[in-house]
PDB file of N, CA and C in Angstrom:
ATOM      1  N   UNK A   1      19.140  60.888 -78.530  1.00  0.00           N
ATOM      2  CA  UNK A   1      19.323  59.505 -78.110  1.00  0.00           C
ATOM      3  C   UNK A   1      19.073  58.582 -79.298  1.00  0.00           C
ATOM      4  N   UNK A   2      20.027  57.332 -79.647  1.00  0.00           N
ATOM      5  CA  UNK A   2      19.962  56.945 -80.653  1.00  0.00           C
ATOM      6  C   UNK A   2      18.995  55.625 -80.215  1.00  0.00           C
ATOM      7  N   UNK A   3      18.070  55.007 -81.027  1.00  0.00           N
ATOM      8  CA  UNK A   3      17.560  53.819 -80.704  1.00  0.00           C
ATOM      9  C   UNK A   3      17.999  52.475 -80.895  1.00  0.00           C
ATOM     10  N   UNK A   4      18.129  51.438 -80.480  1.00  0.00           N
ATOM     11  CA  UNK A   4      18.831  50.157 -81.030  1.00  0.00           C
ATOM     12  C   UNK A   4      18.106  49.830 -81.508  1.00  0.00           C
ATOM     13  N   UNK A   5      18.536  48.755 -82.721  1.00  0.00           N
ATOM     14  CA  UNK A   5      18.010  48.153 -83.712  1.00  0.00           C
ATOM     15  C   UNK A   5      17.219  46.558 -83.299  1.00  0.00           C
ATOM     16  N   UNK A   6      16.121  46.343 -83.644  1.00  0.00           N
ATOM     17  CA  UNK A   6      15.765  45.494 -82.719  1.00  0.00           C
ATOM     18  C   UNK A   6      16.357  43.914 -83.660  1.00  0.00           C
ATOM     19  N   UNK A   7      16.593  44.363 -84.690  1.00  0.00           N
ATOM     20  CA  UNK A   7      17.148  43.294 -85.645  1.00  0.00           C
ATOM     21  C   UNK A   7      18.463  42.799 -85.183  1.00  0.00           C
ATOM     22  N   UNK A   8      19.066  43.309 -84.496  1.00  0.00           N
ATOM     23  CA  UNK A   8      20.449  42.984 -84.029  1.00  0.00           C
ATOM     24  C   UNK A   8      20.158  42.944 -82.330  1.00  0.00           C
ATOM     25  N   UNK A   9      19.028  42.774 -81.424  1.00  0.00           N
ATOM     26  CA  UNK A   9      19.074  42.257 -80.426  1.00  0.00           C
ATOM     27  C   UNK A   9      18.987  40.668 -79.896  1.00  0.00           C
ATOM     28  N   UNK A  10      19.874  40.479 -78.975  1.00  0.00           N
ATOM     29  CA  UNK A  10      19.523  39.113 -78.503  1.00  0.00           C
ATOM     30  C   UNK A  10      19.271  39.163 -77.206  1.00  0.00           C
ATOM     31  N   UNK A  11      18.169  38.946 -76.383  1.00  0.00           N
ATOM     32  CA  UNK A  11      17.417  39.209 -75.813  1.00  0.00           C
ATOM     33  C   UNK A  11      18.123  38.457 -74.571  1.00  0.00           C
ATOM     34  N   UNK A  12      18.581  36.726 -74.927  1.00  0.00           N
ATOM     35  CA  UNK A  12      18.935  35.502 -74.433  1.00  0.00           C
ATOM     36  C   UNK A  12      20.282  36.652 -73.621  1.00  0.00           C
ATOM     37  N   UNK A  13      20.915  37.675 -73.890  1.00  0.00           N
ATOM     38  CA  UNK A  13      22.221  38.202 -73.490  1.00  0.00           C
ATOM     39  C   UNK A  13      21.679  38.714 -72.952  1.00  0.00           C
ATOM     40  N   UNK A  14      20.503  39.250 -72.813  1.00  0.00           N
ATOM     41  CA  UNK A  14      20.880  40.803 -71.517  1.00  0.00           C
ATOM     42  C   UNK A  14      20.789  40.029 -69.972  1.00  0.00           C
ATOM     43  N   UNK A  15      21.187  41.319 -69.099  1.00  0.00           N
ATOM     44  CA  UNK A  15      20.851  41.391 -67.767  1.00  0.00           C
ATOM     45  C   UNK A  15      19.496  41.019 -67.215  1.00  0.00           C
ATOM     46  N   UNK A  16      18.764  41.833 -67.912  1.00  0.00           N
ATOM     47  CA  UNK A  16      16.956  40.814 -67.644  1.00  0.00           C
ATOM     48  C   UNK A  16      17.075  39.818 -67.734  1.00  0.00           C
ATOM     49  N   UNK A  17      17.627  39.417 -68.963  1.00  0.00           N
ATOM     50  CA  UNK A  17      16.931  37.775 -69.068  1.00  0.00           C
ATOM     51  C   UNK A  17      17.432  36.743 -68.225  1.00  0.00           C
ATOM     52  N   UNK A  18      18.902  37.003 -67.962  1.00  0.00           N
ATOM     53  CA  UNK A  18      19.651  36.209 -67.080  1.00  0.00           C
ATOM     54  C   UNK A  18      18.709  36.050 -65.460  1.00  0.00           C
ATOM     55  N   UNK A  19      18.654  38.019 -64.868  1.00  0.00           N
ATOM     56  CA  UNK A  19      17.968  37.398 -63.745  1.00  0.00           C
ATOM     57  C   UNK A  19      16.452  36.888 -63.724  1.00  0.00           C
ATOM     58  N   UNK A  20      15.814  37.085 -64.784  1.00  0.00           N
ATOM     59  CA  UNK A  20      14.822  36.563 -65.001  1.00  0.00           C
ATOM     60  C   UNK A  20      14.954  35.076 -64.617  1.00  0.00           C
ATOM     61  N   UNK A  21      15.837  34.422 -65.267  1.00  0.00           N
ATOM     62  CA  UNK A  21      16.158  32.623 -65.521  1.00  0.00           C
ATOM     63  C   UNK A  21      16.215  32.346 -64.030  1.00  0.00           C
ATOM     64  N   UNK A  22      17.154  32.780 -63.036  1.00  0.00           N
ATOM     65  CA  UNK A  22      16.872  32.859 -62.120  1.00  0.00           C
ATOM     66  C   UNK A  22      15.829  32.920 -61.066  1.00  0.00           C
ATOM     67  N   UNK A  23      14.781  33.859 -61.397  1.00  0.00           N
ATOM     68  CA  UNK A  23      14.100  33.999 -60.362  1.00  0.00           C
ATOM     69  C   UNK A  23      12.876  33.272 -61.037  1.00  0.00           C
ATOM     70  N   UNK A  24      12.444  33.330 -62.296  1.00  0.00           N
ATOM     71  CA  UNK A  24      11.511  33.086 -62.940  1.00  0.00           C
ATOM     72  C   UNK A  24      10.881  31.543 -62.170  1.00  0.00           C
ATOM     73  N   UNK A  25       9.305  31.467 -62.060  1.00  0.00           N
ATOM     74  CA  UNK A  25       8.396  30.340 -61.918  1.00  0.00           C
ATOM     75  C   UNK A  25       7.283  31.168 -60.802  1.00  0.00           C
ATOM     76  N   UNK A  26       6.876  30.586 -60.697  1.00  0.00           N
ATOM     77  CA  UNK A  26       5.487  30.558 -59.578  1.00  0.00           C
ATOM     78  C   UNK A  26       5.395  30.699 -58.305  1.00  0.00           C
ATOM     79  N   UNK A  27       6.966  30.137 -57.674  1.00  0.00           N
ATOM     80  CA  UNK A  27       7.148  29.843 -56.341  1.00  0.00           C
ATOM     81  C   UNK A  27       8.987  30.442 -56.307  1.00  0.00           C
ATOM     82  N   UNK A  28       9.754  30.742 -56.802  1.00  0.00           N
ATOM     83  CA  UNK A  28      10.951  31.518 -56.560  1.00  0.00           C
ATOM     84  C   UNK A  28      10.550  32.630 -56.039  1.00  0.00           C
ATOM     85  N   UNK A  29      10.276  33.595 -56.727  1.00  0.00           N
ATOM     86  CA  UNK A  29      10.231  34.867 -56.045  1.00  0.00           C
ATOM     87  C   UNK A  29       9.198  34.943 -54.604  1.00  0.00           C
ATOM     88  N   UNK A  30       8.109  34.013 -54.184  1.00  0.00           N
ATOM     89  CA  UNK A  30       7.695  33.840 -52.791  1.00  0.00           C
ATOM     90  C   UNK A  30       8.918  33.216 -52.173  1.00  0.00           C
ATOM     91  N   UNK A  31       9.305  32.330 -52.278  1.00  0.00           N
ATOM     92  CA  UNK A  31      10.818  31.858 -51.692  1.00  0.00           C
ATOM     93  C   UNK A  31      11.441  32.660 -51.088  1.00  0.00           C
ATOM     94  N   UNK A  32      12.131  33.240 -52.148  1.00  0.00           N
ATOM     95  CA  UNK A  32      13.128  34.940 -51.785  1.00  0.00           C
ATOM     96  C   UNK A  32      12.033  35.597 -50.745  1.00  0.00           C
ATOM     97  N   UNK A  33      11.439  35.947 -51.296  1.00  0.00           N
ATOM     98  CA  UNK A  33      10.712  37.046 -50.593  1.00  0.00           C
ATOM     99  C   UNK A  33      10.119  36.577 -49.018  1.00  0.00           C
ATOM    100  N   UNK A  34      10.181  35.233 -48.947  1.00  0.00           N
ATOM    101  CA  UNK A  34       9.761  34.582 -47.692  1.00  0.00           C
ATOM    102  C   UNK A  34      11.305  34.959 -46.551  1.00  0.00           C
ATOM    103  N   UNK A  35      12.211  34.236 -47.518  1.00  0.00           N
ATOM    104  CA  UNK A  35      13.558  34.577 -46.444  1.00  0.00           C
ATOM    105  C   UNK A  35      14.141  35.990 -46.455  1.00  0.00           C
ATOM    106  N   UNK A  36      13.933  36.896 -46.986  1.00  0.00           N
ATOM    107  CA  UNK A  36      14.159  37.718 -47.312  1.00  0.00           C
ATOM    108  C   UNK A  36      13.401  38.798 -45.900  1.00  0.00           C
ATOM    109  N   UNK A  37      12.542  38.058 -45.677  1.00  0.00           N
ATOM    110  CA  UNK A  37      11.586  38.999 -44.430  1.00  0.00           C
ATOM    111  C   UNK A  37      11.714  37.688 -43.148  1.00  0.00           C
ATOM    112  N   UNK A  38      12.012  37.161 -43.027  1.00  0.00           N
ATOM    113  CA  UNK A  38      11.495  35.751 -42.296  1.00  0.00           C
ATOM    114  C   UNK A  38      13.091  34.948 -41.722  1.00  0.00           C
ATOM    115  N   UNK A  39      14.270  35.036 -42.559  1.00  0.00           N
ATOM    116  CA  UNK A  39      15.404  34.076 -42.587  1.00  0.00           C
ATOM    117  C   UNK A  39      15.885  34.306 -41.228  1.00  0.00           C
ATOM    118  N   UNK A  40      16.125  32.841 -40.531  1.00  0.00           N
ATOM    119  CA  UNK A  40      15.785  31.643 -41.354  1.00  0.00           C
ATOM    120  C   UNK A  40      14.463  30.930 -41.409  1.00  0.00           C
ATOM    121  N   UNK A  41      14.589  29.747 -42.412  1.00  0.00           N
ATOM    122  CA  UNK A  41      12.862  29.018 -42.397  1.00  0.00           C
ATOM    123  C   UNK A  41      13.462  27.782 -42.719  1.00  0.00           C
ATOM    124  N   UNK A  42      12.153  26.752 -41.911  1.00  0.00           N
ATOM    125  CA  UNK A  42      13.044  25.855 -42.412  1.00  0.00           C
ATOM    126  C   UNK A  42      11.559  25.175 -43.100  1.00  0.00           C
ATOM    127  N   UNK A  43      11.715  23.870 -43.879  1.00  0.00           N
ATOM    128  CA  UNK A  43      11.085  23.429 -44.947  1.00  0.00           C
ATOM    129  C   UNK A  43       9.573  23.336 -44.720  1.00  0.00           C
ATOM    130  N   UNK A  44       8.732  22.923 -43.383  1.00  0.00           N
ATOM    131  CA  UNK A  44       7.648  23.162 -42.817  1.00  0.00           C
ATOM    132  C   UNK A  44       7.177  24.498 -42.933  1.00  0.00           C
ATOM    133  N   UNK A  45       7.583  25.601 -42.618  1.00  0.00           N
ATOM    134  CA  UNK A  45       7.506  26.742 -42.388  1.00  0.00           C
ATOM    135  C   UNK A  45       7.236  27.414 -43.918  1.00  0.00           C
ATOM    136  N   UNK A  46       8.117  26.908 -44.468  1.00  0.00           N
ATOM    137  CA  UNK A  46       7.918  27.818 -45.528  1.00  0.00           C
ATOM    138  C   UNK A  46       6.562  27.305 -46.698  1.00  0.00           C
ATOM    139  N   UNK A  47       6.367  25.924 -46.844  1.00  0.00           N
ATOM    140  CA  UNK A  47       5.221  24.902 -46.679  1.00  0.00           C
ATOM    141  C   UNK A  47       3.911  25.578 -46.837  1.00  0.00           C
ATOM    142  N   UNK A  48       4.259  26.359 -45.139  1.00  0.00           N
ATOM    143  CA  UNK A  48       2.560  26.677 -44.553  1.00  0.00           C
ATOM    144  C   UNK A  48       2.597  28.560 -45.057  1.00  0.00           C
ATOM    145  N   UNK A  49       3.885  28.864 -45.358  1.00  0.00           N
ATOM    146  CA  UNK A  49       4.191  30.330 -45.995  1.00  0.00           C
ATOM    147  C   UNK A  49       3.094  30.359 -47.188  1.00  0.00           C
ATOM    148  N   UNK A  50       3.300  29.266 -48.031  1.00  0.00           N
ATOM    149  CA  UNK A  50       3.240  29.088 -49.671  1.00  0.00           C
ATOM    150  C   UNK A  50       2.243  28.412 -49.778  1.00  0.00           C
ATOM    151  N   UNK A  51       1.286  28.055 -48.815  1.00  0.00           N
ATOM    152  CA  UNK A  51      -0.105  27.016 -48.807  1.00  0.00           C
ATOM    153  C   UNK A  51      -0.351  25.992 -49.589  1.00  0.00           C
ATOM    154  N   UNK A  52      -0.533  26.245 -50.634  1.00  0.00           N
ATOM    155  CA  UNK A  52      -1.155  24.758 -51.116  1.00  0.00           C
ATOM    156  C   UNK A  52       0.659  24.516 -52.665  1.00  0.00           C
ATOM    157  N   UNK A  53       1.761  24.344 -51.950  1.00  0.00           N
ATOM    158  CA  UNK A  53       2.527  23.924 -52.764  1.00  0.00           C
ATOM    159  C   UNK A  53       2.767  22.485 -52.435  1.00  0.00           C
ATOM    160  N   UNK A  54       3.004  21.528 -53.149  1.00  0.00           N
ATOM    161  CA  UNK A  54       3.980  20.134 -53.206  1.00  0.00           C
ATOM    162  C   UNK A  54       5.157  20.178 -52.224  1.00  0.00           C
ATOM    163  N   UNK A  55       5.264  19.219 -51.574  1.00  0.00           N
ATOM    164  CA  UNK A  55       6.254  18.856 -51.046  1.00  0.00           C
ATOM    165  C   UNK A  55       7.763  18.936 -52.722  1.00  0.00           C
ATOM    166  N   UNK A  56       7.275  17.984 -53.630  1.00  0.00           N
ATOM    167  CA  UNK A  56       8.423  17.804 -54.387  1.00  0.00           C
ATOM    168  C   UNK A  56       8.724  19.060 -55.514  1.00  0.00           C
ATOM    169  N   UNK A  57       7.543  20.213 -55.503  1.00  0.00           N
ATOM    170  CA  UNK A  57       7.904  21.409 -56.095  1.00  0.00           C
ATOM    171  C   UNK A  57       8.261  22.842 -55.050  1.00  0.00           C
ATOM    172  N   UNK A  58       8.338  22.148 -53.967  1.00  0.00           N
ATOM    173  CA  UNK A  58       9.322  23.108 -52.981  1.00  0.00           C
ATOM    174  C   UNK A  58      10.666  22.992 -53.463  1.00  0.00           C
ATOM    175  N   UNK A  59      10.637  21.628 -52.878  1.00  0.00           N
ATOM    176  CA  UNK A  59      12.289  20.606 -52.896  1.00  0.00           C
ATOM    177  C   UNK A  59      12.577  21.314 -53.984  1.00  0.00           C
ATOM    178  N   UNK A  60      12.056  21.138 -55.051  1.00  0.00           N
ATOM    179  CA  UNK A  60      12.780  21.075 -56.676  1.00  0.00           C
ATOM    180  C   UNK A  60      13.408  22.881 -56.623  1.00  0.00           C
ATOM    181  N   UNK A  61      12.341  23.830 -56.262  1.00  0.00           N
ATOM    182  CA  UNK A  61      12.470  24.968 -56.155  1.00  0.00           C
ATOM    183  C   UNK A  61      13.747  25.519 -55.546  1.00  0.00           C
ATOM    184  N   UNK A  62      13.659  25.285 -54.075  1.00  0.00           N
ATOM    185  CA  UNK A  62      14.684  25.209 -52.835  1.00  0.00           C
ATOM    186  C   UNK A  62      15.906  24.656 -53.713  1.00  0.00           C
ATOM    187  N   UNK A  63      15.817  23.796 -54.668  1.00  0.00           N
ATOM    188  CA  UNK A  63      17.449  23.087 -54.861  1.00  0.00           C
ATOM    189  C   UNK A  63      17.952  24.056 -56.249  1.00  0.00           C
ATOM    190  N   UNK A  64      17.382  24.159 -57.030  1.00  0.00           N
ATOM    191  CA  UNK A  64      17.475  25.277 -57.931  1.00  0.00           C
ATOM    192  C   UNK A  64      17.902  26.273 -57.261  1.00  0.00           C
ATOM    193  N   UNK A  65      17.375  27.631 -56.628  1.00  0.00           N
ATOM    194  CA  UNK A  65      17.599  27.905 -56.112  1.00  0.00           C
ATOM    195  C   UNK A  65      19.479  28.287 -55.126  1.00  0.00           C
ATOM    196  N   UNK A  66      19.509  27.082 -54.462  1.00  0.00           N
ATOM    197  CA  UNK A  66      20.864  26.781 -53.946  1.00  0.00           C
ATOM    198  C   UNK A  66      21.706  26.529 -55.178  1.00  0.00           C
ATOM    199  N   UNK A  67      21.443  26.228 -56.177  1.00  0.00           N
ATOM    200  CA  UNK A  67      22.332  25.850 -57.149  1.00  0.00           C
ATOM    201  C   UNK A  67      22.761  27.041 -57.971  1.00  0.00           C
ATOM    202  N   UNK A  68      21.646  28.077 -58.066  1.00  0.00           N
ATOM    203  CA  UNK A  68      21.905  28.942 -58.101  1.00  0.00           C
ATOM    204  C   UNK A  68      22.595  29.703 -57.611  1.00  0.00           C
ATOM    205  N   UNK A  69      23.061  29.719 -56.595  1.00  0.00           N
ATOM    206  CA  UNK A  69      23.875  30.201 -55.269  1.00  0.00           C
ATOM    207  C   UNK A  69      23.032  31.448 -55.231  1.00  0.00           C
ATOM    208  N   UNK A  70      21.836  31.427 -54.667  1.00  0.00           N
ATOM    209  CA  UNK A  70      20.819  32.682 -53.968  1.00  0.00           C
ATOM    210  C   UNK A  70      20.399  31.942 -53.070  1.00  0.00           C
ATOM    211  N   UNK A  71      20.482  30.411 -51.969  1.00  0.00           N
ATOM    212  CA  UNK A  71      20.144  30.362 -51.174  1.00  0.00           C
ATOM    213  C   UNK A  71      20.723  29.312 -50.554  1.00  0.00           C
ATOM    214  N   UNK A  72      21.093  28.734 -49.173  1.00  0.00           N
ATOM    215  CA  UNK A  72      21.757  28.284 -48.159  1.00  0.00           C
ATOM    216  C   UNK A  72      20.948  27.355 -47.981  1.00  0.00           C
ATOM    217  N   UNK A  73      21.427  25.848 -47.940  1.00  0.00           N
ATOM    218  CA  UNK A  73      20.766  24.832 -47.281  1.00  0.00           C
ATOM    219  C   UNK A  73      21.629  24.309 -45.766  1.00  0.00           C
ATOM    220  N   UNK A  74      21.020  24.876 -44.617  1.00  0.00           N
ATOM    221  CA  UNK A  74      21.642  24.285 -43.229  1.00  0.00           C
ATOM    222  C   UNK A  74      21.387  23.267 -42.772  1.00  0.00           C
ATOM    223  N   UNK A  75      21.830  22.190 -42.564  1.00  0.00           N
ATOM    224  CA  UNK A  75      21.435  21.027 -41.776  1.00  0.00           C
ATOM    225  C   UNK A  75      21.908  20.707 -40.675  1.00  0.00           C
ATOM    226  N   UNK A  76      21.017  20.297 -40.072  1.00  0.00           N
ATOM    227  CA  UNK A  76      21.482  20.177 -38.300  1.00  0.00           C
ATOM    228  C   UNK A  76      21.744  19.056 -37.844  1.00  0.00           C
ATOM    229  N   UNK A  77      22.762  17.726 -37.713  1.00  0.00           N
ATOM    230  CA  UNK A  77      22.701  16.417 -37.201  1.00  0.00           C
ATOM    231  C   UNK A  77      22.045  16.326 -35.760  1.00  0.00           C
ATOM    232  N   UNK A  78      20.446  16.238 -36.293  1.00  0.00           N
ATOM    233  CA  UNK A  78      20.184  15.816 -34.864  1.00  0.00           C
ATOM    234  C   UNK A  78      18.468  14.961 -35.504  1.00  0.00           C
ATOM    235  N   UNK A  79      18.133  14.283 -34.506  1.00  0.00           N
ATOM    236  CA  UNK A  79      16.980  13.677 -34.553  1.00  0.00           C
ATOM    237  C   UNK A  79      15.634  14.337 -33.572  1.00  0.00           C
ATOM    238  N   UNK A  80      14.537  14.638 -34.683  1.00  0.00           N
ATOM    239  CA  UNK A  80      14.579  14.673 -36.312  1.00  0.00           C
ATOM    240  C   UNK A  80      15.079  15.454 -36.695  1.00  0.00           C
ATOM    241  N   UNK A  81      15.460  15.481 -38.332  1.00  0.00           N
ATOM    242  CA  UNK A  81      16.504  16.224 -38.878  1.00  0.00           C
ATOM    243  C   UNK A  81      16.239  18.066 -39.024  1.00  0.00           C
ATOM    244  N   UNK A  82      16.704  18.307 -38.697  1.00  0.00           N
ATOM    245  CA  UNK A  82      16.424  20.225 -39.095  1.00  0.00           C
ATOM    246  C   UNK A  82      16.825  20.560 -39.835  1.00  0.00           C
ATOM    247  N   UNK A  83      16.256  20.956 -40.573  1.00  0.00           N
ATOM    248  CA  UNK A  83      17.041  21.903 -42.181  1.00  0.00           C
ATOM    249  C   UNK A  83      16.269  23.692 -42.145  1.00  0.00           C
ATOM    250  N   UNK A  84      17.061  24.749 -42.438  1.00  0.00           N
ATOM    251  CA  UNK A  84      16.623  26.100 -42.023  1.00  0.00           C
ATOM    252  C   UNK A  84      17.716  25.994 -43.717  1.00  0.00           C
ATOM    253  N   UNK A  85      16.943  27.569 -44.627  1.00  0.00           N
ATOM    254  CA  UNK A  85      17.501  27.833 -45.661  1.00  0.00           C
ATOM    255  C   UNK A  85      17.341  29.227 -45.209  1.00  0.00           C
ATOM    256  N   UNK A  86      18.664  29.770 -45.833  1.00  0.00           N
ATOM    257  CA  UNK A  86      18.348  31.338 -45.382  1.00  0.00           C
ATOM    258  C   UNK A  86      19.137  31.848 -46.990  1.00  0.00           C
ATOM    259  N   UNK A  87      19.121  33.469 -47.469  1.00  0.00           N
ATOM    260  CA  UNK A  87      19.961  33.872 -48.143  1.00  0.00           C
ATOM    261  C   UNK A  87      21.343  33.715 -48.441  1.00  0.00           C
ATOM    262  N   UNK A  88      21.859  33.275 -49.389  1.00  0.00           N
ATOM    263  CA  UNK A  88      23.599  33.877 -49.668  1.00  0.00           C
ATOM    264  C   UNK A  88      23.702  35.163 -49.596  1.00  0.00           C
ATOM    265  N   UNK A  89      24.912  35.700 -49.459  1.00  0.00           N
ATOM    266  CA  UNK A  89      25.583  37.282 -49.930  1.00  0.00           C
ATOM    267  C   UNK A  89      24.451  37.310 -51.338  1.00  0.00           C
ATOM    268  N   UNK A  90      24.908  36.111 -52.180  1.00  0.00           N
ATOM    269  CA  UNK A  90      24.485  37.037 -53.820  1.00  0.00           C
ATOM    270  C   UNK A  90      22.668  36.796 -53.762  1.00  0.00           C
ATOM    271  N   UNK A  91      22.045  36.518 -52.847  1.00  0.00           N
ATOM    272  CA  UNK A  91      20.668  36.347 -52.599  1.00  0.00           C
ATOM    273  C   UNK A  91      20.336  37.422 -51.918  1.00  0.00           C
ATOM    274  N   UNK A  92      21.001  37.756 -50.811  1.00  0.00           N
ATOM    275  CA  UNK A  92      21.275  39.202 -50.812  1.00  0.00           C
ATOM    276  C   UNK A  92      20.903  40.192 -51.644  1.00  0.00           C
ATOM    277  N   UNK A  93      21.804  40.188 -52.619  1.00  0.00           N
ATOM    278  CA  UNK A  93      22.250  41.291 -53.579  1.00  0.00           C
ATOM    279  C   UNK A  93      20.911  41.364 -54.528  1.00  0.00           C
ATOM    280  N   UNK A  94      20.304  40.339 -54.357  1.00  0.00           N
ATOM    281  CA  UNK A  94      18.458  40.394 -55.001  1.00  0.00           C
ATOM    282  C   UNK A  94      17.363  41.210 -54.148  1.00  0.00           C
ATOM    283  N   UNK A  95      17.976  41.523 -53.288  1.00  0.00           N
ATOM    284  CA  UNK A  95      16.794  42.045 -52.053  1.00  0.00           C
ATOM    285  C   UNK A  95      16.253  43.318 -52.769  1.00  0.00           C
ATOM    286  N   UNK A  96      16.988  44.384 -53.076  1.00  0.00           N
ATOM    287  CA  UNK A  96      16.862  45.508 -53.662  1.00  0.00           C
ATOM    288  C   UNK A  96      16.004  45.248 -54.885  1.00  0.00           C
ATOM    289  N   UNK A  97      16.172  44.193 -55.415  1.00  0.00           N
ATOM    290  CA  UNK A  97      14.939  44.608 -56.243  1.00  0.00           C
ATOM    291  C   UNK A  97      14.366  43.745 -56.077  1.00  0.00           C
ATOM    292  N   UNK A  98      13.646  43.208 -55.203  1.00  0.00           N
ATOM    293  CA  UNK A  98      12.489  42.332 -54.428  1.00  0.00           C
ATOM    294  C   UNK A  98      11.961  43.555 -53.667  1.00  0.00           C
ATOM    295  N   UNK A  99      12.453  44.398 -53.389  1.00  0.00           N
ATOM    296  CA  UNK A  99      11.865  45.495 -52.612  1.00  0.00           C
ATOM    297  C   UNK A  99      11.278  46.715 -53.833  1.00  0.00           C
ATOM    298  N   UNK A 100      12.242  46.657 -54.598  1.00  0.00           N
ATOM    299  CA  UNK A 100      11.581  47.365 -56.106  1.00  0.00           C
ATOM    300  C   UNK A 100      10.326  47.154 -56.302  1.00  0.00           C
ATOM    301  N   UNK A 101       9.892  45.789 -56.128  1.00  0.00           N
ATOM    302  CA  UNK A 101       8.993  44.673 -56.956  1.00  0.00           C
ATOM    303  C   UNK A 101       7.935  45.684 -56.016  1.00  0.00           C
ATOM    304  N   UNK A 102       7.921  45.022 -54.397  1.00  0.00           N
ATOM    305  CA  UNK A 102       7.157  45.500 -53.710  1.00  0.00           C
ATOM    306  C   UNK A 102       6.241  46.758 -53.617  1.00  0.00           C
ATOM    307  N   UNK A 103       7.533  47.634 -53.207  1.00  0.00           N
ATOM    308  CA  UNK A 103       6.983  48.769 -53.870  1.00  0.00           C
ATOM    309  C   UNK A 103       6.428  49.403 -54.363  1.00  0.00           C
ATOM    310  N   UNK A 104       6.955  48.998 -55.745  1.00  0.00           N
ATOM    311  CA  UNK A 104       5.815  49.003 -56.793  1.00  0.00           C
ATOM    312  C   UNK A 104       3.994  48.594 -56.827  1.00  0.00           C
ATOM    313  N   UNK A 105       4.249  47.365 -56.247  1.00  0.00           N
ATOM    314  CA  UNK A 105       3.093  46.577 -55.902  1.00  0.00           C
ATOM    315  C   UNK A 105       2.381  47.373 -54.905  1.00  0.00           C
ATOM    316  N   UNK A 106       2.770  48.126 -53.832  1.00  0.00           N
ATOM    317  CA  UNK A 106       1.845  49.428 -52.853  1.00  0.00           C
ATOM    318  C   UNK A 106       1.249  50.097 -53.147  1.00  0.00           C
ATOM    319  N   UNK A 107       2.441  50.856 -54.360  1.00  0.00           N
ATOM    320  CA  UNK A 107       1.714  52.010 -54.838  1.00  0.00           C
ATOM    321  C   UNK A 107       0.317  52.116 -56.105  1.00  0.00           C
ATOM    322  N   UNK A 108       0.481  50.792 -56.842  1.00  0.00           N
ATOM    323  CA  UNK A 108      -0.375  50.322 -57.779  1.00  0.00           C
ATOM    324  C   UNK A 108      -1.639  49.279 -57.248  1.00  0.00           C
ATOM    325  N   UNK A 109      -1.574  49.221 -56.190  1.00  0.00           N
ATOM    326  CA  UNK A 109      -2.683  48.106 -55.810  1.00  0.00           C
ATOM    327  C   UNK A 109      -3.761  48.679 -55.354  1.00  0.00           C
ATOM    328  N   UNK A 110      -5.036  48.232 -56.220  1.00  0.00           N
ATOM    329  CA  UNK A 110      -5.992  49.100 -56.254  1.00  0.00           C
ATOM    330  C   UNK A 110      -7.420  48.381 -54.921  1.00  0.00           C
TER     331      UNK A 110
END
């Protein structure tokens, strides 16, 4: 097996780093992992999921997130307003290794 040269890597290109950018912060991967076991939730709910977060570093999270296209913002026209966020297909396609993560986390937790 030949080794790559670390002088000619760019790190900014791989597959890690990309889904890293993605999921990466403090409160994404509880997010996922909230709807991921839970969907749907709507903004209260997930609130009292994540305990002591900000109202405006949910929001900020939650909209990232959707912009990302890994998660669904539903709104309901009715009074008061309902909003439920659940997975996309490609939020989805993160589950498998949110369950990796887990996993992992069973077998190593001491």
């Amino acid at each position: 097996m030949m080794k790559n040269d670390i002088a000619d890597a760019d790190f900014e290109t791989t597959g890690y780093s990309y889904t890293l950018s993605l999921i990466a912060g403090k409160y994404k991967p509880i997010i996922l992992y909230c709807l991921m076991e839970y969907e749907p939730v709507r903004f209260n709910e997930m609130q009292r999921y994540l305990k002591k977060v900000a109202d405006k570093t949910l929001s900020q999270n939650l909209k990232e997130l959707e912009a990302d296209d890994l998660i669904i913002r539903n709104v309901y026209p009715q009074i008061p307003p309902k909003v439920e966020y659940s997975l996309t297909e490609r939020g989805h396609s993160l589950v498998k290794v949110l369950d990796k993560l887990c996993d992992w986390g069973n077998e190593n937790r001491k």
